[in-house]
N, C-alpha and C. Protein backbone atom coordinates (compact mmCIF):
# COMPACT_ATOMS: atom_id res chain seq x y z
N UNK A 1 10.73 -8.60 -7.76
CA UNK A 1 10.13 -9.09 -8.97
C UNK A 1 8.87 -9.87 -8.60
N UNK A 2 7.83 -9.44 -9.30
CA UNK A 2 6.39 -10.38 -9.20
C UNK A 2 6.46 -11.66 -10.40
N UNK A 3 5.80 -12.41 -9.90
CA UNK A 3 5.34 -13.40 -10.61
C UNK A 3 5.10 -13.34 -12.00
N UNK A 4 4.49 -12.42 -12.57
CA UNK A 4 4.17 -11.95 -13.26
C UNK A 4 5.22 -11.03 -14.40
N UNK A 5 5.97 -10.66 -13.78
CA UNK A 5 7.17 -9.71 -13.96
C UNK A 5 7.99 -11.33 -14.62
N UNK A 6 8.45 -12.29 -13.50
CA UNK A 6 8.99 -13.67 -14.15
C UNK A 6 8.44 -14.36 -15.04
N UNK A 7 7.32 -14.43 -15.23
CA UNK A 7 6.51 -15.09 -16.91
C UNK A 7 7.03 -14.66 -17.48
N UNK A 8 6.70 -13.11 -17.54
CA UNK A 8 7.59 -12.25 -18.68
C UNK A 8 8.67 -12.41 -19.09
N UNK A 9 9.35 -12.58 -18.33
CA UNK A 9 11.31 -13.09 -18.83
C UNK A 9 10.74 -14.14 -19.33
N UNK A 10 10.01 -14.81 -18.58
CA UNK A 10 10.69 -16.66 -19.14
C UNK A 10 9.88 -16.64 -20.73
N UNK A 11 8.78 -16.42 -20.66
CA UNK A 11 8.51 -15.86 -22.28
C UNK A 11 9.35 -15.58 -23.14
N UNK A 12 10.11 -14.30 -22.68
CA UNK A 12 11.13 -13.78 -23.70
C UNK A 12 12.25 -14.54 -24.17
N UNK A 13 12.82 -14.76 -23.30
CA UNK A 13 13.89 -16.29 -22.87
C UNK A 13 13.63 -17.18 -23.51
N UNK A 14 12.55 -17.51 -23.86
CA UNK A 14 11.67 -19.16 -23.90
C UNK A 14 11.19 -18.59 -25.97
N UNK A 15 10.93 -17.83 -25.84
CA UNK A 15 10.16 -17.20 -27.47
C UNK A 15 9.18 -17.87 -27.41
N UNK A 16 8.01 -17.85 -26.28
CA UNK A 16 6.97 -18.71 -26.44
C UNK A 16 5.82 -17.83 -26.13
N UNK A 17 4.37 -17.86 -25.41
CA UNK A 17 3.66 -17.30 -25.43
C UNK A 17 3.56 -16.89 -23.83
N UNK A 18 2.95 -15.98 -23.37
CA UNK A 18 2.80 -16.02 -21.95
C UNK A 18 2.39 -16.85 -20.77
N UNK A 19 1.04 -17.42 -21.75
CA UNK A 19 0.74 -18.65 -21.44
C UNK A 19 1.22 -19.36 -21.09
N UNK A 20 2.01 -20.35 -21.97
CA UNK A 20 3.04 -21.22 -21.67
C UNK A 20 3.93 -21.27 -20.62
N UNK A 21 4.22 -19.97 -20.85
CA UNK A 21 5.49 -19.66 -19.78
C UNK A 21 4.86 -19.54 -18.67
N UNK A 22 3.86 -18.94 -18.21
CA UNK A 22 2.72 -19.68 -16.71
C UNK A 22 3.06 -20.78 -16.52
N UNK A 23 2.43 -21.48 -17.45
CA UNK A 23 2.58 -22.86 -17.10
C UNK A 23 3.54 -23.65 -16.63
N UNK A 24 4.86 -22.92 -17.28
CA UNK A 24 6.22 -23.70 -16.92
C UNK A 24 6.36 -23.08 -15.14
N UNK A 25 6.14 -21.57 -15.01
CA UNK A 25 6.59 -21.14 -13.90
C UNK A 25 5.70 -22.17 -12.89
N UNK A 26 4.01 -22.24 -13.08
CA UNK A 26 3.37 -22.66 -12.22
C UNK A 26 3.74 -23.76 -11.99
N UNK A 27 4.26 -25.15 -12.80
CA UNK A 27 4.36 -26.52 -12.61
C UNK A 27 5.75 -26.61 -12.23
N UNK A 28 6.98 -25.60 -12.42
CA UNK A 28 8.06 -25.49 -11.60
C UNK A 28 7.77 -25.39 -10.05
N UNK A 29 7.28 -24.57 -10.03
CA UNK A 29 6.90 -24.17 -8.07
C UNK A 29 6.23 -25.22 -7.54
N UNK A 30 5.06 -25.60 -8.26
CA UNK A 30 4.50 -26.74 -7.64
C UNK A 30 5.37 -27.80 -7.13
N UNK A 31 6.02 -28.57 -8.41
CA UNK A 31 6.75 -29.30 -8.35
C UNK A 31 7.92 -29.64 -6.71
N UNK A 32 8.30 -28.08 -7.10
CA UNK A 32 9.47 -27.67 -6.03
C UNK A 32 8.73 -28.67 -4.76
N UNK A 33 7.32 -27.77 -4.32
CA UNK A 33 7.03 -27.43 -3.07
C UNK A 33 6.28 -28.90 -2.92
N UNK A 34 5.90 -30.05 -4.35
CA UNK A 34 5.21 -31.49 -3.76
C UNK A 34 6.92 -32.34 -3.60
N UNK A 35 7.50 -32.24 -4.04
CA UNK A 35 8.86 -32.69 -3.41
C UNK A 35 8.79 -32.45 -1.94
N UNK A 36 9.30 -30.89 -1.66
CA UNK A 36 9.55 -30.88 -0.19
C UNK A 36 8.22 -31.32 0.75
N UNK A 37 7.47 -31.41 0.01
CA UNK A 37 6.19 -31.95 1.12
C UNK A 37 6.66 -33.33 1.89
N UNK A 38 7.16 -34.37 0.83
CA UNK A 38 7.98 -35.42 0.74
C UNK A 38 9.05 -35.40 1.17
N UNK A 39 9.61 -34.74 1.47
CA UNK A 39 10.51 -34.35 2.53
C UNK A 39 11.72 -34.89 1.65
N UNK A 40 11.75 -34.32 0.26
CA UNK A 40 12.96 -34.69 -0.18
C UNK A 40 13.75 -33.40 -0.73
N UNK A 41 15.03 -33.44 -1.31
CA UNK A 41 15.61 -32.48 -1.21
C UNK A 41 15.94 -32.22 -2.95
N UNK A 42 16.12 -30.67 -3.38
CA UNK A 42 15.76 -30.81 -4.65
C UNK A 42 17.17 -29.39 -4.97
N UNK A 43 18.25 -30.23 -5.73
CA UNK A 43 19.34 -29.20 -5.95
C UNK A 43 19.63 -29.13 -7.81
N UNK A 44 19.85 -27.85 -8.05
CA UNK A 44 19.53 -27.06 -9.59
C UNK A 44 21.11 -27.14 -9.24
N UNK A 45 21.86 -27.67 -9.63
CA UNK A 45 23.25 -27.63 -10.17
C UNK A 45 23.67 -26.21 -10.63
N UNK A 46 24.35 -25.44 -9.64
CA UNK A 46 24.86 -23.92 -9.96
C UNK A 46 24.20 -22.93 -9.19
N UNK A 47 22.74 -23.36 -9.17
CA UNK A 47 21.81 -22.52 -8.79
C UNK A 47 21.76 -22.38 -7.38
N UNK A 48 21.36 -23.93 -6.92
CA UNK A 48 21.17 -24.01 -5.55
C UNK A 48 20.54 -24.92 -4.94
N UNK A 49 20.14 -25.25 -3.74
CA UNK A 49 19.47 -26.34 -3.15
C UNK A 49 18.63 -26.57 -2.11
N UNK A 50 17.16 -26.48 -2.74
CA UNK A 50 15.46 -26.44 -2.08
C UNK A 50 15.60 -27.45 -0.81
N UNK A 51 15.47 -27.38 0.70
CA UNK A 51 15.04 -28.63 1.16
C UNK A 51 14.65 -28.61 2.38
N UNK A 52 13.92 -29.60 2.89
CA UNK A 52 12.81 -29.30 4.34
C UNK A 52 14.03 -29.53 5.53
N UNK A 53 13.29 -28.41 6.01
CA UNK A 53 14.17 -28.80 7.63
C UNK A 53 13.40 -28.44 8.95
N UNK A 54 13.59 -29.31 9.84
CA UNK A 54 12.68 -28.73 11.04
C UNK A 54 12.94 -27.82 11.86
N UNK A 55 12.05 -27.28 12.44
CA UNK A 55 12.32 -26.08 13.29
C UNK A 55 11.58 -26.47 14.55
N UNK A 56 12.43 -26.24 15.83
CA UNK A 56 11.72 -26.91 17.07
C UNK A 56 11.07 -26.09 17.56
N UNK A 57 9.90 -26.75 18.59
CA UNK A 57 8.60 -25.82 19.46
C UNK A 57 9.76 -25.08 20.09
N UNK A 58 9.10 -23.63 20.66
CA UNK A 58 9.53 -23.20 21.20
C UNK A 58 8.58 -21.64 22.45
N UNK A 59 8.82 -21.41 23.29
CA UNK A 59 7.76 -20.90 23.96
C UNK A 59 7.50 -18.98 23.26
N UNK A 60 6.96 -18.48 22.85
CA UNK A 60 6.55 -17.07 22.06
C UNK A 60 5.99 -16.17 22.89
N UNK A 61 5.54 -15.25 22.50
CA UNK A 61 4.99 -14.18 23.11
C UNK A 61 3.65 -13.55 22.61
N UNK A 62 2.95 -13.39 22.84
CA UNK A 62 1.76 -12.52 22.16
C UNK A 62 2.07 -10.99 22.20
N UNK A 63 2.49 -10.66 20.64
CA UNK A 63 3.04 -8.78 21.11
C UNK A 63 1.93 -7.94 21.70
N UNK A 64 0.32 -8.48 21.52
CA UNK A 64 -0.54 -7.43 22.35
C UNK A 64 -0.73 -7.79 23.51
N UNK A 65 -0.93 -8.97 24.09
CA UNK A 65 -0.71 -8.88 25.26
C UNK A 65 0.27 -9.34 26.18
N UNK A 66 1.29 -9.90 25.60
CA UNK A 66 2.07 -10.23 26.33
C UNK A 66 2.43 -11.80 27.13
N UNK A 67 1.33 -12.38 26.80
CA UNK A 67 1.09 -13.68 27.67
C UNK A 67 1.67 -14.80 26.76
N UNK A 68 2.73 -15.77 27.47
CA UNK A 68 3.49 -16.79 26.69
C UNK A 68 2.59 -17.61 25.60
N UNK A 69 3.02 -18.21 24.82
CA UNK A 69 1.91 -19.18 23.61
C UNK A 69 3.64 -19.97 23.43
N UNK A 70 2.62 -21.61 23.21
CA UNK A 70 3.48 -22.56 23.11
C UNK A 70 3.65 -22.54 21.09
N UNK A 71 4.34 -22.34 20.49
CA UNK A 71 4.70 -22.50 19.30
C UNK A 71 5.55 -23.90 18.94
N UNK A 72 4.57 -24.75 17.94
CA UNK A 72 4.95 -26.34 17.59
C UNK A 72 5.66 -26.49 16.61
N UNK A 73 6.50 -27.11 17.13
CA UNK A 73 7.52 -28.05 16.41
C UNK A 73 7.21 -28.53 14.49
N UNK A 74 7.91 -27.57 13.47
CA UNK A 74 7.06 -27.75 12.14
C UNK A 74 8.35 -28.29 11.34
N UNK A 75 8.04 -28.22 10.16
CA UNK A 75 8.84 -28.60 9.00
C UNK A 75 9.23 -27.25 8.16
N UNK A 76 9.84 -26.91 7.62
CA UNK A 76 9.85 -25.39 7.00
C UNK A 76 10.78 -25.56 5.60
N UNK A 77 10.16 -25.08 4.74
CA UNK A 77 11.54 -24.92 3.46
C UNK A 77 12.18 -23.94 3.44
N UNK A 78 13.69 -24.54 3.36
CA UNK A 78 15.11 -23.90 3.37
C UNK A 78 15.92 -23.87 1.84
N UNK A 79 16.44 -22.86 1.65
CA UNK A 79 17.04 -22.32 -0.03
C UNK A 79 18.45 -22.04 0.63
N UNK A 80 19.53 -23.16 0.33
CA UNK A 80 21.36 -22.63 0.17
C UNK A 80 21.47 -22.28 -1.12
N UNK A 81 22.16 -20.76 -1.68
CA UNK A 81 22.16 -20.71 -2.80
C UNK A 81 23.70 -21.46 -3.57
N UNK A 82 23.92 -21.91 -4.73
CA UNK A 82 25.41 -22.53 -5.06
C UNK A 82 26.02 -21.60 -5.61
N UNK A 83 27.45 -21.87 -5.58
CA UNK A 83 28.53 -21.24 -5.57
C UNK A 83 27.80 -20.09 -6.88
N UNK A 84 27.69 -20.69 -8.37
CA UNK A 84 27.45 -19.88 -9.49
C UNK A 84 26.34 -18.75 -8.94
N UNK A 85 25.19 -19.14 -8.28
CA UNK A 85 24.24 -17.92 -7.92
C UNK A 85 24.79 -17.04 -6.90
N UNK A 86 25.79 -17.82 -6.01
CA UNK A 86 26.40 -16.71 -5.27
C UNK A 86 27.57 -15.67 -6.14
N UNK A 87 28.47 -16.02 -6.95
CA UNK A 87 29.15 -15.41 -7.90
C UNK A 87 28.32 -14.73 -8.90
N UNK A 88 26.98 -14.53 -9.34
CA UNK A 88 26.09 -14.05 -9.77
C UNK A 88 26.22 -12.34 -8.87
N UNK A 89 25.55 -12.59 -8.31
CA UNK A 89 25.02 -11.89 -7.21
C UNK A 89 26.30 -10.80 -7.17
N UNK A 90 27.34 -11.16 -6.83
CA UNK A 90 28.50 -10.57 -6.10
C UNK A 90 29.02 -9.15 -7.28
């Protein structure tokens, strides 16, 4: 599903204009992703639970040539889905 494809539901869902429903999608995501910047953790009751976790340096490879590269130590966002989205799914 595109972005675009999800306005659409949430429009329909919502009985509002497309517009709008941008808006909600865009200031949802944002939202999500200035939280985890903050390194805080953000759980939708049923749904599931957004939150930063680190991932350590570790030594890589260059696939064209082959020669090691040191890869640094980052922060990354992580999605556990909850029980209801997993019973969704199933």
């Amino acid at each position: 599903m595109t972005k675009a494809e999800l306005v659409s539901y949430v429009a329909k869902d919502c009985k509002c204009s497309k517009a709008l429903a941008e808006k909600l999608v865009n200031a949802t995501t944002h939202n999500i992703a200035k939280c985890l910047r903050k390194n805080d953790k953000i759980t939708l009751t049923g749904f599931g639970t957004f939150y930063p976790a680190k991932r350590k340096g570790r030594i890589g490879r260059n696939p064209q040539t082959g020669a090691q590269i040191n890869i640094k130590a980052r922060r990354v966002p992580r999605f556990k889905a909850g029980k209801q989205l997993k019973d969704w799914v199933i």
